[in-house]
C-alpha atoms as a PDB file:
ATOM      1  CA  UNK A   1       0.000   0.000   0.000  1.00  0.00           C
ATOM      2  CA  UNK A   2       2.917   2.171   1.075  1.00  0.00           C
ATOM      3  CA  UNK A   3       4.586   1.559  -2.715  1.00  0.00           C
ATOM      4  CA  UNK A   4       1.140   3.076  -4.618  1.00  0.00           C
ATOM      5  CA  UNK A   5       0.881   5.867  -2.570  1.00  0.00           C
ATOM      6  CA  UNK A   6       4.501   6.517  -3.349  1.00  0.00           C
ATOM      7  CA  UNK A   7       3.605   5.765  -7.097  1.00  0.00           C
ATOM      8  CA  UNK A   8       0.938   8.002  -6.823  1.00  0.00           C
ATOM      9  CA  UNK A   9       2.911  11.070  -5.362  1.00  0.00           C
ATOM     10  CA  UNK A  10       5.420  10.789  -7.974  1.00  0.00           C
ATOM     11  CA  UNK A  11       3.172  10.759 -10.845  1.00  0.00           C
ATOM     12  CA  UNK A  12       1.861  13.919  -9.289  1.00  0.00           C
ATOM     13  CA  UNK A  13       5.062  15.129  -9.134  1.00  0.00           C
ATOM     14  CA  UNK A  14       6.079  14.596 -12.495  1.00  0.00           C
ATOM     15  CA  UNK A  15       2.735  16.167 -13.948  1.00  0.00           C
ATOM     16  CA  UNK A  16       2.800  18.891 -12.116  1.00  0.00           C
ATOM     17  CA  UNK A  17       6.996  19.232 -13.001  1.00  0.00           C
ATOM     18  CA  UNK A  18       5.400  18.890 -16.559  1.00  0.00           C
ATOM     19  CA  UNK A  19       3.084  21.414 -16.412  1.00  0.00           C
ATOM     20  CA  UNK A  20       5.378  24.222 -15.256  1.00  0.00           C
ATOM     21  CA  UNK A  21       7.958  23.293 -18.275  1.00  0.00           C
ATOM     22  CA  UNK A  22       5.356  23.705 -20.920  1.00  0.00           C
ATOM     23  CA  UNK A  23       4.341  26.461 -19.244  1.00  0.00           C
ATOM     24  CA  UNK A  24       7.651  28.087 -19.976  1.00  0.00           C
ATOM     25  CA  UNK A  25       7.663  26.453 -23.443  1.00  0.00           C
ATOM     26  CA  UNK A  26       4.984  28.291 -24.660  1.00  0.00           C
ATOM     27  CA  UNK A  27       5.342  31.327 -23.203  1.00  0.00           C
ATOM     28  CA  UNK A  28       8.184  31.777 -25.037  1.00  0.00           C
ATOM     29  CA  UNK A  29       6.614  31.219 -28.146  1.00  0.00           C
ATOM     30  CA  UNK A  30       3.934  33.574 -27.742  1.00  0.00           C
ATOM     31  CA  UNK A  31       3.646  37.155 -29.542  1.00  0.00           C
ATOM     32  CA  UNK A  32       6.292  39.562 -27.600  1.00  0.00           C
ATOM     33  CA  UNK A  33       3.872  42.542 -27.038  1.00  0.00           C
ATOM     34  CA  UNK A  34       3.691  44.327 -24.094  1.00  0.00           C
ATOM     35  CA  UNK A  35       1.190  42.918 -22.598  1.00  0.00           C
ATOM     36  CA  UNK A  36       2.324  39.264 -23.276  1.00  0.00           C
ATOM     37  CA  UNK A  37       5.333  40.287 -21.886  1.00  0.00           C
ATOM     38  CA  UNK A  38       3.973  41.416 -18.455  1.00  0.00           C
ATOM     39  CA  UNK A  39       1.220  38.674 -18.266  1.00  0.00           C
ATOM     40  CA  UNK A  40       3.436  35.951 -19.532  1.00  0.00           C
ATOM     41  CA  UNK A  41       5.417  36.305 -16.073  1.00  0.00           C
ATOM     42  CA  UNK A  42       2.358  35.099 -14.357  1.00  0.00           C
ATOM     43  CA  UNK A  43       1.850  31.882 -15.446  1.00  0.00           C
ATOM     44  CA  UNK A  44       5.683  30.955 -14.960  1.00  0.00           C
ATOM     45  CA  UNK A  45       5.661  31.928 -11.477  1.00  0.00           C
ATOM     46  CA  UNK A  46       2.176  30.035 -10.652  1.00  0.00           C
ATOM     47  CA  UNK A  47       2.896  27.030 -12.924  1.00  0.00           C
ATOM     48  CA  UNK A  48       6.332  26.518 -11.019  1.00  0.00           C
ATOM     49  CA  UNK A  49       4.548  27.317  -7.433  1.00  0.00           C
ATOM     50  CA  UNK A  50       2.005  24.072  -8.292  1.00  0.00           C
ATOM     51  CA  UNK A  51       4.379  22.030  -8.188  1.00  0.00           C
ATOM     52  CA  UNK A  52       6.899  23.410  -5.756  1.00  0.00           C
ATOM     53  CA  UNK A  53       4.017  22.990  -3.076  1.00  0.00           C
ATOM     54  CA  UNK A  54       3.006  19.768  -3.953  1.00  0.00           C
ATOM     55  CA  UNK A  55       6.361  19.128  -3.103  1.00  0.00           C
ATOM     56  CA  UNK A  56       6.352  20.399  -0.194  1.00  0.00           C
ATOM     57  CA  UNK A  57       3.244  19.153   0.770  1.00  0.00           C
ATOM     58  CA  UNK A  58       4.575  15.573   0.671  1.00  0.00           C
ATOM     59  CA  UNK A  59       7.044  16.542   3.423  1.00  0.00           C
ATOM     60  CA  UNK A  60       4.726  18.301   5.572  1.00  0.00           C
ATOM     61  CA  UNK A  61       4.702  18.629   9.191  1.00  0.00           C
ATOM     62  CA  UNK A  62       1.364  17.500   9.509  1.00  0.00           C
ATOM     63  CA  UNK A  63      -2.650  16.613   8.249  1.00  0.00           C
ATOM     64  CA  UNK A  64      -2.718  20.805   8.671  1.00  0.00           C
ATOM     65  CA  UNK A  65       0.538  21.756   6.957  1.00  0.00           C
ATOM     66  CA  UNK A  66      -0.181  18.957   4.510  1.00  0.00           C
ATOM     67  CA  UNK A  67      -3.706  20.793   3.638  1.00  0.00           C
ATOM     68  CA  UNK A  68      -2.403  24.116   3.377  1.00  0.00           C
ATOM     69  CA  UNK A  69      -0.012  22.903   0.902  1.00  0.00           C
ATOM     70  CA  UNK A  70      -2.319  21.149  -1.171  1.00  0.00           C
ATOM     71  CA  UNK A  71      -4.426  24.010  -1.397  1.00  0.00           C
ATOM     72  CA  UNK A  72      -2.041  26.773  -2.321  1.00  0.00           C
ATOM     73  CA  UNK A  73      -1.551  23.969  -4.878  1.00  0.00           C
ATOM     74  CA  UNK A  74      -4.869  24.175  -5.979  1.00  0.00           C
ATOM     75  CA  UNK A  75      -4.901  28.559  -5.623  1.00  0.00           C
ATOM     76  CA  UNK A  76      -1.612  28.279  -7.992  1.00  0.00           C
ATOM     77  CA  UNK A  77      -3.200  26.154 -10.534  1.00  0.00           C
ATOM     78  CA  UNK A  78      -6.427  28.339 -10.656  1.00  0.00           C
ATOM     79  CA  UNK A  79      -3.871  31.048 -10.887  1.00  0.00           C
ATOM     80  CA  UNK A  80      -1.926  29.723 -13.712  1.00  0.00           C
ATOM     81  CA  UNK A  81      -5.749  29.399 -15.705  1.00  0.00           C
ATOM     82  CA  UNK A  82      -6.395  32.868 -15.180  1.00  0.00           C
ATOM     83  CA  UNK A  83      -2.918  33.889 -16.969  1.00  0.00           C
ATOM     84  CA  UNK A  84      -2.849  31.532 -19.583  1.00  0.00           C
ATOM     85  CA  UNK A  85      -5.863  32.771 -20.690  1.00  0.00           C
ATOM     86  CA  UNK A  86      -5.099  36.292 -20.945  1.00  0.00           C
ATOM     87  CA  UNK A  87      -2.163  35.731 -23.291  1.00  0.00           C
ATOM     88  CA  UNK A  88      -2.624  37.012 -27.043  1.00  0.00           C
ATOM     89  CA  UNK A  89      -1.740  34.406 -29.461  1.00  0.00           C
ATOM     90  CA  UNK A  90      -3.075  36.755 -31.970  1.00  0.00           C
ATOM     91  CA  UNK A  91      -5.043  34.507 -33.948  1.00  0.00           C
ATOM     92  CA  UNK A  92      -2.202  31.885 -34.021  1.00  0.00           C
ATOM     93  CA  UNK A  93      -4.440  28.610 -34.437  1.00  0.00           C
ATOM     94  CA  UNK A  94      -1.241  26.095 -33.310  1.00  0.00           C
ATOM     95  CA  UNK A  95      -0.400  28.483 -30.073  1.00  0.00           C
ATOM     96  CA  UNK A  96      -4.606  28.782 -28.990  1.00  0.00           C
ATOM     97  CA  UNK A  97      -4.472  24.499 -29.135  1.00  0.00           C
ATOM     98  CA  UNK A  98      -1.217  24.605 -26.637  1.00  0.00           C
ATOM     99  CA  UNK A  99      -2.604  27.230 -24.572  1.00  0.00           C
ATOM    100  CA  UNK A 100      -6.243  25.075 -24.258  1.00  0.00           C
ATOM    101  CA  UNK A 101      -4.731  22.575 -23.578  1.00  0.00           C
ATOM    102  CA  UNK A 102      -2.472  23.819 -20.649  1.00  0.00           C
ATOM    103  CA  UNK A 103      -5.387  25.249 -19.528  1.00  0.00           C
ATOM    104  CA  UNK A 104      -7.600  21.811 -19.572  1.00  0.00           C
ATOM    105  CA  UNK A 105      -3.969  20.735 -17.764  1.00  0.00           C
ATOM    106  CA  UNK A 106      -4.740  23.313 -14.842  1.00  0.00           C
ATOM    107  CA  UNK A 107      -8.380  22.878 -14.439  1.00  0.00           C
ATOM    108  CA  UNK A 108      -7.235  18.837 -14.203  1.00  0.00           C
ATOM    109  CA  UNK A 109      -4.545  19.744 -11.442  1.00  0.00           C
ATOM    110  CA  UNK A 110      -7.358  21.669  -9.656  1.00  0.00           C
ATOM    111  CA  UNK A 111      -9.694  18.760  -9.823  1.00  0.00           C
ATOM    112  CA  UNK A 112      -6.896  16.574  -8.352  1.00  0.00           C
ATOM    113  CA  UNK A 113      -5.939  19.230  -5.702  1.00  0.00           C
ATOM    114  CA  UNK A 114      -9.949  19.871  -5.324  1.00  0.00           C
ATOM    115  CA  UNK A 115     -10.639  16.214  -4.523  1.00  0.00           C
ATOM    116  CA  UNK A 116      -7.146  15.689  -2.065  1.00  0.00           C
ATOM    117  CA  UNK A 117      -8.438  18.644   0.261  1.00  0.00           C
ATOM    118  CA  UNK A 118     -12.132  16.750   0.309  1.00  0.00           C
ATOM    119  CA  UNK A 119     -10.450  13.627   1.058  1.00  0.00           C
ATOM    120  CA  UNK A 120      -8.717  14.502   3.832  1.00  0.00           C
ATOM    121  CA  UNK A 121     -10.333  17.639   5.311  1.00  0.00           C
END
């Protein structure tokens, strides 16, 4: 039992490690106008933070720390929607199918953090 919830945390781990790195992919293939530019800050910092305290909510302290980990997990990956969809791709059919789909990516990482917090709350 130990060994899948292990698994488990690792595959989390690696998605959400994932998610921040194409993240940063495409932001650096969007449009370099201002606004981009300023907004495309965002989703780095919030992609990265999903992961970083999912990290750190494996070595919590406690149930407590554990939750509050999980769902500034959650808040980061809500976050990192918000961003991603404010970013011009001006028109750029290829760049709106990456950017959809990291956004179906965050609103799945939300889920997941969603239904951890019910779980153990």
């Amino acid at each position: 039992m130990t060994e899948i919830r292990k698994l488990k945390s690792y595959d989390l781990e690696e998605r959400t490690f994932a998610f921040a790195k194409n993240v940063r992919l495409f932001i650096r293939k969007v449009p370099k106008i201002a606004q981009n530019i300023e907004d495309g800050k965002q989703p780095v910092r919030s992609s990265g933070s999903v992961g970083a305290n999912y990290i750190e909510a494996n070595e919590s302290l406690g149930k407590k720390d554990f939750l509050m980990r999980i769902k500034i997990s959650r808040k980061e990956a809500k976050e990192s929607r918000y961003w991603l969809s404010l970013l011009d791709v001006n028109d750029d059919v290829q760049l709106e199918k990456e950017r959809d789909a990291l956004i179906k990516e965050s609103t799945e990482l939300m889920n997941i953090f969603g239904s951890i917090v019910r779980k153990y709350e």
